[in-house]
Protein backbone atom coordinates (compact mmCIF):
# COMPACT_ATOMS: atom_id res chain seq x y z
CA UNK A 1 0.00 0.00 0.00
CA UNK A 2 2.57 2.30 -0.94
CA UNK A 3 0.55 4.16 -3.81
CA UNK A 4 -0.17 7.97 -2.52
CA UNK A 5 -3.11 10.09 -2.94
CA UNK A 6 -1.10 13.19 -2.65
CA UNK A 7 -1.62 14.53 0.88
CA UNK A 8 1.63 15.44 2.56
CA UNK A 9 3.39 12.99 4.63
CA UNK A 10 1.88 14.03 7.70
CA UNK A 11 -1.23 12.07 6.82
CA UNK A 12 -1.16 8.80 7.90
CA UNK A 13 -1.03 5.95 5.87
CA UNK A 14 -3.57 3.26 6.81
CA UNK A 15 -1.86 -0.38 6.96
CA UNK A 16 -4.73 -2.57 7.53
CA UNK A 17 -6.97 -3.71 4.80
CA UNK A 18 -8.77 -5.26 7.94
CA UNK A 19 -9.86 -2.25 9.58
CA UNK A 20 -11.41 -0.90 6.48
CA UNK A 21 -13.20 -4.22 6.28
CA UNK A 22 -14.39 -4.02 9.95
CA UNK A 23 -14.92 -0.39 9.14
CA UNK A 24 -17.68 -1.08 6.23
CA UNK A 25 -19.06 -4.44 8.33
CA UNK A 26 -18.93 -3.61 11.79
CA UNK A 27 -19.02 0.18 12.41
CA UNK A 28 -21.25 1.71 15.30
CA UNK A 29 -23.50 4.80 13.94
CA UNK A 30 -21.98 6.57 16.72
CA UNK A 31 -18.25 6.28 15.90
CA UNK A 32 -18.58 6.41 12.24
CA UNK A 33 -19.91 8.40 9.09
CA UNK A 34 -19.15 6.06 6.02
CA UNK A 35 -19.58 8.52 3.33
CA UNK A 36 -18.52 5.77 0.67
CA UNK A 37 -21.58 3.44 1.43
CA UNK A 38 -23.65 6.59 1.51
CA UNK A 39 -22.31 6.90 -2.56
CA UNK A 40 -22.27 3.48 -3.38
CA UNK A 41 -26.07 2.81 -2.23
CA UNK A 42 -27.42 6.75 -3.22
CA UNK A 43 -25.27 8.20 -5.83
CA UNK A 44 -27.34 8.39 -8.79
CA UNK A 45 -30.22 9.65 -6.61
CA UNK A 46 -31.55 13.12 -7.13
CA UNK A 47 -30.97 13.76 -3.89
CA UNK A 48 -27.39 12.99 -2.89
CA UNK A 49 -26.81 14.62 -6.53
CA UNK A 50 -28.39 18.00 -5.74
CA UNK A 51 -27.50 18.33 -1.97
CA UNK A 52 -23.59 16.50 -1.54
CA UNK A 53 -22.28 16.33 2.05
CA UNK A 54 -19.20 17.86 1.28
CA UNK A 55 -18.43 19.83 -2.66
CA UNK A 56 -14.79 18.16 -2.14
CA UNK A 57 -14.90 14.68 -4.18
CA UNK A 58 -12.53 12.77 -2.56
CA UNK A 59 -14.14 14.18 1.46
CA UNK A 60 -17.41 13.16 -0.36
CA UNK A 61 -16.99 9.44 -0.58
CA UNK A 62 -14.20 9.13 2.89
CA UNK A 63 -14.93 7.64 6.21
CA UNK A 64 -14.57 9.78 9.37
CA UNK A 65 -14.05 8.15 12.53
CA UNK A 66 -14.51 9.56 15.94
CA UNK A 67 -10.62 7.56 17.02
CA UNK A 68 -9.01 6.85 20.08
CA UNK A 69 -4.96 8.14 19.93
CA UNK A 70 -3.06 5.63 19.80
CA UNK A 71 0.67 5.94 21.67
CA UNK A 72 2.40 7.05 18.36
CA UNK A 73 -0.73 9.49 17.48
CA UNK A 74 -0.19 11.95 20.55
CA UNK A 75 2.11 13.93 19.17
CA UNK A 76 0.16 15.06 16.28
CA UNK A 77 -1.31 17.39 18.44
CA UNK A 78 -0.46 19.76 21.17
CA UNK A 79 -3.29 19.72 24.24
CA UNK A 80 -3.26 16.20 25.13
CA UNK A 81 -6.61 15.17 24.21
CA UNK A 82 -6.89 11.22 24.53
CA UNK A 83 -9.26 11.53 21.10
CA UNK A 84 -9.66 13.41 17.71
CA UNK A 85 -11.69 13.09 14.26
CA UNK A 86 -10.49 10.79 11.72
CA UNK A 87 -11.12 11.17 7.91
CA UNK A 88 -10.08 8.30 5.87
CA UNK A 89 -9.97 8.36 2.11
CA UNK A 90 -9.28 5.14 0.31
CA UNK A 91 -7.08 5.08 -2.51
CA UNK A 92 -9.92 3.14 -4.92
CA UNK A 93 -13.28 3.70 -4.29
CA UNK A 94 -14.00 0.53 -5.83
CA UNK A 95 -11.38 -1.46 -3.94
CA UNK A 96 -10.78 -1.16 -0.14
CA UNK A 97 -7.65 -3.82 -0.53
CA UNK A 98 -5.94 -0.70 -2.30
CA UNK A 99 -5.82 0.51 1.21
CA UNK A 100 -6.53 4.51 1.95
CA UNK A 101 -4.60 7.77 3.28
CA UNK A 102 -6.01 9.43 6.44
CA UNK A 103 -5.74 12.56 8.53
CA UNK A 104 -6.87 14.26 11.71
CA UNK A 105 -9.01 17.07 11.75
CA UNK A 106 -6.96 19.67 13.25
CA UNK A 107 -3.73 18.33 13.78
CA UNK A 108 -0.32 19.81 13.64
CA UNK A 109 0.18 20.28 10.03
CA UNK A 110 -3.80 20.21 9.22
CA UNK A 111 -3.14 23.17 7.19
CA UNK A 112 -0.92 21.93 4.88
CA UNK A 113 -3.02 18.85 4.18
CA UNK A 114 -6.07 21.07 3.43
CA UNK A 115 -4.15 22.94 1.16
CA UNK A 116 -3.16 19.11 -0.71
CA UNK A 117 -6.98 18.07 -0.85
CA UNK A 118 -8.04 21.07 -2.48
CA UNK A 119 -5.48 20.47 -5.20
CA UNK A 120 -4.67 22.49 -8.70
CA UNK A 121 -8.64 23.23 -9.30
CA UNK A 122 -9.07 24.47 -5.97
CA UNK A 123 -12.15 22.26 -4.84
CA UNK A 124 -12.21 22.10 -1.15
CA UNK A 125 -13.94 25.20 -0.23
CA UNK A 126 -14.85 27.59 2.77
CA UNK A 127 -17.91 25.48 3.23
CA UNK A 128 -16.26 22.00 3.51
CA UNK A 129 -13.69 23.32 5.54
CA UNK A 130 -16.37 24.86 8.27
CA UNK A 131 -17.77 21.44 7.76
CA UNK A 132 -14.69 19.48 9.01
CA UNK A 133 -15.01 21.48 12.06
CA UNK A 134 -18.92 21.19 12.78
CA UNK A 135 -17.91 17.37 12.80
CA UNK A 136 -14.64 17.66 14.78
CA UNK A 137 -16.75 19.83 17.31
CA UNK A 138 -19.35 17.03 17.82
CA UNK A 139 -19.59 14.42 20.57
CA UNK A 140 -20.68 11.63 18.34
CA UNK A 141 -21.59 11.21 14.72
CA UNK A 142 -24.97 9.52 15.17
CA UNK A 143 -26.95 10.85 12.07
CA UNK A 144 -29.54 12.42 14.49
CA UNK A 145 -27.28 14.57 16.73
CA UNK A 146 -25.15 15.47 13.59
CA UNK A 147 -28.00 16.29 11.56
CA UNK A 148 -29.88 18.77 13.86
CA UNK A 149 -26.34 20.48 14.67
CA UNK A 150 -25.19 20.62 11.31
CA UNK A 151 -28.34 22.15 10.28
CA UNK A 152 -28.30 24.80 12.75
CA UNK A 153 -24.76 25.44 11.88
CA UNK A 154 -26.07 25.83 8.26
CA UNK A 155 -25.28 22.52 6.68
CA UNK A 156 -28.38 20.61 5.09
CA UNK A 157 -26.93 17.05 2.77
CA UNK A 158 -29.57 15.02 1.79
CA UNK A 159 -30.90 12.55 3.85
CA UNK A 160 -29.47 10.05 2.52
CA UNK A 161 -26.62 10.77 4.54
CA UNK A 162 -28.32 10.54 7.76
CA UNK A 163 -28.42 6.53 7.75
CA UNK A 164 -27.87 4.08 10.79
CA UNK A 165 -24.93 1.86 9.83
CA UNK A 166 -25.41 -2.03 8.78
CA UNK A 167 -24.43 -3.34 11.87
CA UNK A 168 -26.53 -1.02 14.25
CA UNK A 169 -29.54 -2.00 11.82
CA UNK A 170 -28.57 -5.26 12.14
CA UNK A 171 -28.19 -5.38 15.68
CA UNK A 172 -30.97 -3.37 15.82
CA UNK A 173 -33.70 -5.26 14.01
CA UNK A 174 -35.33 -7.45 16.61
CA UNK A 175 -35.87 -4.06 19.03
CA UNK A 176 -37.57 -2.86 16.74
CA UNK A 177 -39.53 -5.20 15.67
CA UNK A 178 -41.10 -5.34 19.53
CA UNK A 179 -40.86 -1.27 19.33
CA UNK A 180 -43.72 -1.03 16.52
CA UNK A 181 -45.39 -4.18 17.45
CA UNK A 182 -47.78 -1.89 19.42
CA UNK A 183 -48.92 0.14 16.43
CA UNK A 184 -50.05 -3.21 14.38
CA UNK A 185 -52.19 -4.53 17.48
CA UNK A 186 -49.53 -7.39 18.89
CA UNK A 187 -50.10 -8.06 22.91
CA UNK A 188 -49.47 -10.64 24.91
CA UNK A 189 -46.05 -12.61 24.61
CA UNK A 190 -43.92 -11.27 22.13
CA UNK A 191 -41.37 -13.77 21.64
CA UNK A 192 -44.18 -16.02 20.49
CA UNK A 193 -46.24 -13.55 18.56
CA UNK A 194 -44.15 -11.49 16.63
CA UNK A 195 -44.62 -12.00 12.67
CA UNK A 196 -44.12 -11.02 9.56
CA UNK A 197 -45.76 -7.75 9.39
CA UNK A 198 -44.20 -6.37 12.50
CA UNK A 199 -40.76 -8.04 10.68
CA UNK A 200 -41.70 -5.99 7.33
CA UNK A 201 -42.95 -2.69 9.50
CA UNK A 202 -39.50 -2.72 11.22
CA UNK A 203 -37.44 -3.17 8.14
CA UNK A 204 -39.42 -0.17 5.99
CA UNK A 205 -38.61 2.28 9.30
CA UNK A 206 -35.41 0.90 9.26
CA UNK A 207 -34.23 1.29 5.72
CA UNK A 208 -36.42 5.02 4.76
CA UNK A 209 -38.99 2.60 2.66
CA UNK A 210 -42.21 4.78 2.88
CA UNK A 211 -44.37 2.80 0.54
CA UNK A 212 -48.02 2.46 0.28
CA UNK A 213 -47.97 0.02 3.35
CA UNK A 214 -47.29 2.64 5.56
CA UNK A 215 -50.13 5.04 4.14
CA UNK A 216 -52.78 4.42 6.27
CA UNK A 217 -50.62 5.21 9.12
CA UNK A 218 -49.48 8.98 7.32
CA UNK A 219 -53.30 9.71 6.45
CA UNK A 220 -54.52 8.24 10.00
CA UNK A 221 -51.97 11.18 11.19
CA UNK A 222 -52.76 13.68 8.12
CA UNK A 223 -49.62 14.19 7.00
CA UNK A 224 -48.10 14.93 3.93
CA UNK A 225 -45.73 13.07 2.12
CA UNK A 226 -42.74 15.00 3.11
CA UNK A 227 -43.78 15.70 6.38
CA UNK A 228 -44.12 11.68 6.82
CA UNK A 229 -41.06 10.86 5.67
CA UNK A 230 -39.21 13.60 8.05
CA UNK A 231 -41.61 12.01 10.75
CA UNK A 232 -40.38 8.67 10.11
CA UNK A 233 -36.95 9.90 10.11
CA UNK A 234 -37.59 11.25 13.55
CA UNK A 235 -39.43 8.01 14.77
CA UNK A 236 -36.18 5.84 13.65
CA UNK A 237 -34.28 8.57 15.71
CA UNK A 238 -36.20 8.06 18.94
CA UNK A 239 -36.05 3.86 18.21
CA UNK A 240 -32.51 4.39 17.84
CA UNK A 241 -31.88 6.37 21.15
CA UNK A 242 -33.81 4.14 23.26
CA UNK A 243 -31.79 0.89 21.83
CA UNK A 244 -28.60 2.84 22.63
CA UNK A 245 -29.24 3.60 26.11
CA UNK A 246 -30.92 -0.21 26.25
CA UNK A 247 -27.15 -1.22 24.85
CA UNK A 248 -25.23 1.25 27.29
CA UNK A 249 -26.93 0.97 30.33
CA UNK A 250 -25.14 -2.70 31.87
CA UNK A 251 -21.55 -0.65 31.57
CA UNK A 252 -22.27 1.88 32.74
CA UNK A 253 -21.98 0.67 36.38
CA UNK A 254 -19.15 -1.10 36.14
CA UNK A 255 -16.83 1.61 34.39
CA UNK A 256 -17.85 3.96 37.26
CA UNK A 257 -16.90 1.82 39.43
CA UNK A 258 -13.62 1.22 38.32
CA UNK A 259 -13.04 4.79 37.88
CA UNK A 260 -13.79 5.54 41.24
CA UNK A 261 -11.23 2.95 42.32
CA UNK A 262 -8.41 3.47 39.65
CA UNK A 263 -5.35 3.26 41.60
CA UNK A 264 -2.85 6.31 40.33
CA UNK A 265 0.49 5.02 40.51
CA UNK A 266 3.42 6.95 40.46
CA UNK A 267 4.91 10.31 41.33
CA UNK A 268 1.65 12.81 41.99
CA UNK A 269 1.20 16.01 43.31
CA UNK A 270 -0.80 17.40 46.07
CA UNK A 271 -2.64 19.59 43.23
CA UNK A 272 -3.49 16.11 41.18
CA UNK A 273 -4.63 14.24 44.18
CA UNK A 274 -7.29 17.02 44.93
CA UNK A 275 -8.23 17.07 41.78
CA UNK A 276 -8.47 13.51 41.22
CA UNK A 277 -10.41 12.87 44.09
CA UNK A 278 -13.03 15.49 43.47
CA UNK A 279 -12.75 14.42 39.64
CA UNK A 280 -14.29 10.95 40.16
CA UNK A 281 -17.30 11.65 42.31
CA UNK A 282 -18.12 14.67 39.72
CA UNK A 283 -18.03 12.08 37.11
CA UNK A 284 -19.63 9.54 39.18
CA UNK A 285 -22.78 11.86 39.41
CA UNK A 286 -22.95 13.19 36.49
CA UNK A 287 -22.29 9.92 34.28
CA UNK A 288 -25.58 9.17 36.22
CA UNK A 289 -27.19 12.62 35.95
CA UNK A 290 -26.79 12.01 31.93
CA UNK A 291 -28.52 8.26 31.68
CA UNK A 292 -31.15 10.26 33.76
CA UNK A 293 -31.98 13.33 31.35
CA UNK A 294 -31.64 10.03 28.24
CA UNK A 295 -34.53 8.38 29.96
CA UNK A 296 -36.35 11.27 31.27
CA UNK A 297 -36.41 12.74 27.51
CA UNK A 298 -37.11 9.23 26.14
CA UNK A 299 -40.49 8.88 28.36
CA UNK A 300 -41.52 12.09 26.58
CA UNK A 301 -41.53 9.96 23.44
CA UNK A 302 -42.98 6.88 25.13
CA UNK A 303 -46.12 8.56 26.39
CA UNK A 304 -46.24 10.07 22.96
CA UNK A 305 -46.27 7.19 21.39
CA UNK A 306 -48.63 5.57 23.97
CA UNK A 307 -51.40 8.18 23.00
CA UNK A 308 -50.61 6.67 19.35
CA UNK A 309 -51.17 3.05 20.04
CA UNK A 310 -53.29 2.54 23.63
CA UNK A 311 -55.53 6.01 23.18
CA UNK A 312 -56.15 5.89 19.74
CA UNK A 313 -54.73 9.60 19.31
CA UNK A 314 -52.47 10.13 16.18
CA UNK A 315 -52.28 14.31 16.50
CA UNK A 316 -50.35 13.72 19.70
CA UNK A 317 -48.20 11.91 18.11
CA UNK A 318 -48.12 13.70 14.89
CA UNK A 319 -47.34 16.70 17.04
CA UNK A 320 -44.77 15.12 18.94
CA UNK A 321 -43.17 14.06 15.64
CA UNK A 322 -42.88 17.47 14.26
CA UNK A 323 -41.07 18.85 17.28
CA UNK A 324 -38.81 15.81 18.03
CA UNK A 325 -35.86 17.01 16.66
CA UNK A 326 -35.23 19.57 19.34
CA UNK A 327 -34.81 16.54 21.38
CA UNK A 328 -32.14 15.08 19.72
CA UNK A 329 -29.19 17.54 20.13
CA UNK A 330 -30.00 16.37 24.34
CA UNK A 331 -30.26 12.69 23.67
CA UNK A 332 -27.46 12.34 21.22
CA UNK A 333 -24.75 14.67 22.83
CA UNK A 334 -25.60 12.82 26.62
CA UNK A 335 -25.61 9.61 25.36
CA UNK A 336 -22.39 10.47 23.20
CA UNK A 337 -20.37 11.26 25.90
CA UNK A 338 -21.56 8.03 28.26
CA UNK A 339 -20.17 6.21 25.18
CA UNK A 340 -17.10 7.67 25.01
CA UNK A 341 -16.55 7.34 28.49
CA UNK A 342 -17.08 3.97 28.75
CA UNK A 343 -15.22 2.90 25.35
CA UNK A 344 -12.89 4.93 26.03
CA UNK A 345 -12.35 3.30 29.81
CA UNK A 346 -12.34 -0.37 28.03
CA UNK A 347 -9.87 0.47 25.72
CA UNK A 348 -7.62 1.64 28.47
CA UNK A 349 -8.52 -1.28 31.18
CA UNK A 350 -10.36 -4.41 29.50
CA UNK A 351 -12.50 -6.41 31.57
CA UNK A 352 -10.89 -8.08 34.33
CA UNK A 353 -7.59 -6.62 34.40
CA UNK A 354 -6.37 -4.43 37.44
CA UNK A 355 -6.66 -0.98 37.21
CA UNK A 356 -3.81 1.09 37.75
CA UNK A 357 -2.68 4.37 35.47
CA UNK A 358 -0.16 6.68 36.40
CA UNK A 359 -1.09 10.07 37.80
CA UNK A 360 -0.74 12.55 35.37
CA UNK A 361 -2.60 10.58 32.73
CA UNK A 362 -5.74 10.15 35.29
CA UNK A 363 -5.51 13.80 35.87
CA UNK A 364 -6.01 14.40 31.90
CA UNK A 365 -8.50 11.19 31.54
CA UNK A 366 -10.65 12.54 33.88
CA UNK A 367 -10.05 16.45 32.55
CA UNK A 368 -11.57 14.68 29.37
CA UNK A 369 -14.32 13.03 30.79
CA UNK A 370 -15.20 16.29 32.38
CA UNK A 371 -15.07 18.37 29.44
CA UNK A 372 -17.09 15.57 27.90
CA UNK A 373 -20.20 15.79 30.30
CA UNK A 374 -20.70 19.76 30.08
CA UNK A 375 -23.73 20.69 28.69
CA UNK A 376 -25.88 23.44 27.97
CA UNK A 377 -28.05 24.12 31.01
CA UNK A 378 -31.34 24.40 28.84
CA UNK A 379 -33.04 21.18 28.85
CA UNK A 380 -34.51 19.99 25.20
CA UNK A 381 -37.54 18.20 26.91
CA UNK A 382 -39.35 21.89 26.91
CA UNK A 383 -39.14 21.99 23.22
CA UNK A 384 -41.20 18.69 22.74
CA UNK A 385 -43.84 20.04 25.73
């Protein structure tokens, strides 16, 4: 994989065929926008056609990865974060084997590798660049979070864009199924009930397919077409929040548990013990504080939903629908940075191996964790009210 794409030789150049393979197969929605599936499933639509993600060609079909620094990574950069953005671009589009350059958004020569993607014709404009920064800025790339904030920031790619990756849908699937099973009149015991409606229901939410299936839900709620599809958009968004925090919740205890008995090790001052101390039962409370506001927002959408399918009341939920995304900049950026707390955690200790770290890099682990967890004091639930 020696071939070059032409950025400087501060960009990295990606050994492992196998990580892009994991990267296409395996990828959570939360770590990962794969702009290349995005062109290889909706190119030749209208839509990705008339409203790209980024102008830039080759930024148009990479991957960007929210990545942990590795050892060998840190001194890219010059504050001692523990994380950065990731944009990949493979060297064939049509063959990941060919292997792929990458970068960091905003590392020490970020400049000059800007200046090498926008090449002779001068393609990588103003826009993209802001763009690369909207993403950098974010806790997690799950297409609902990034969508709302990129559209307040002035960005608005087609939806296409916006997908849950193949192995979240995957993994997915079977909540789902039990999710809508509700709105097509299942009780009782699921396990033994569910069928092939609810099966074909949850793949069509899934996977954008609005057919005529799902009209007599949009004119039971008397909604347009367009206004369905963005309100099926927003249901997937809510289905997908409540399967995170379903995914999340069983580590969550045990990572704040080990962080509040991390053993520093090593030389430490009197400064970093105070501050370590005080760090972890911040963190403690408000790693909990977070799952909180997730499920407290969530049971808006619940009892929304319930007016839906146990009241017989689509406007409430019609109503809720249209409002929902206000919710998502609090559910995705709280359950973003539980999830990078935690992987982050298992990356550094994996399960069942003793704790210990020396001082100075607790002191900036738990910095990060910190600056992780502050959020805006306006709550989002208001805005669904």
């Amino acid at each position: 994989m020696g071939r070059s794409t032409g950025l400087p030789q501060g960009a990295s150049s990606d050994r492992s065929i196998r990580s892009l393979a994991l990267l296409q197969s395996g990828a959570s929605s939360a770590r990962t926008l794969n702009l290349l599936v995005c062109w290889r499933k909706d190119g030749e639509t209208a839509a990705y056609k008339s409203a790209p993600f980024f102008k830039n060609p080759q930024l148009n079909r990479s991957i960007i990865v929210k990545h942990r620094l590795r050892r060998d990574e840190l001194d890219l950069f010059y504050d001692g974060r523990g994380s950065a953005t990731k944009v990949i671009l493979p060297i064939d589009v049509l063959d990941l084997r060919s292997g792929a350059r990458s970068f960091f958004i905003g590392q020490s020569d970020y400049r000059k590798i800007l200046a090498e993607l926008s090449g002779p014709r001068g393609d990588l404009g103003d826009d993209d660049r802001q763009l690369l920064e909207c993403l950098n800025a974010l806790p997690s790339l799950d297409p609902f979070l990034m969508r709302e904030r990129l559209r307040k920031s002035g960005f608005s790619p087609a939806r296409c864009y916006f997908d849950i990756s193949e192995a979240d849908t995957a993994r997915m699937f079977d909540f789902v199924k039990r999710e809508v099973a509700p709105l097509i009149g299942l009780s009782g015991n699921m396990d033994a009930q569910i069928n092939e409606k609810t099966a074909k229901l949850a793949f069509k939410i899934l996977n954008n397919d609005g057919d005529a299936e799902l009209e007599p839900l949009r004119e039971g709620m008397g909604m347009d077409r367009l206004s369905f599809e963005e309100g099926m958009f927003c249901w997937k968004g809510f289905i997908y929040y409540k399967w995170s925090l379903l995914d999340l919740a069983p580590l969550v205890r045990p990572v704040s548990q080990d962080i509040a008995s991390v053993k520093p090790v090593g030389p430490m001052t009197s400064e970093e013990r105070a501050y370590i101390i005080a760090a972890r039962a911040r963190l403690s409370r408000a790693i909990a504080e977070a799952c909180e506001t997730v499920r407290l927002t969530l049971k808006v959408y619940d009892d929304a939903y319930a007016d839906l399918t146990r009241n017989g009341q689509p406007n409430a939920f019609k109503s809720f629908l249209l409002k929902a995304p206000g919710l998502f900049h609090e559910l995705g950026e709280r359950l973003g940075a539980v999830q990078h707390i935690v992987s982050f955690w298992r990356y550094r200790f994996p399960m069942g191996k003793r704790s210990k770290i020396p001082a100075d890099e607790l002191y900036d682990l738990l910095a990060d964790f910190e600056l992780s967890l502050s959020f805006e004091a306006e709550s989002a639930i208001d805005t669904a009210a």
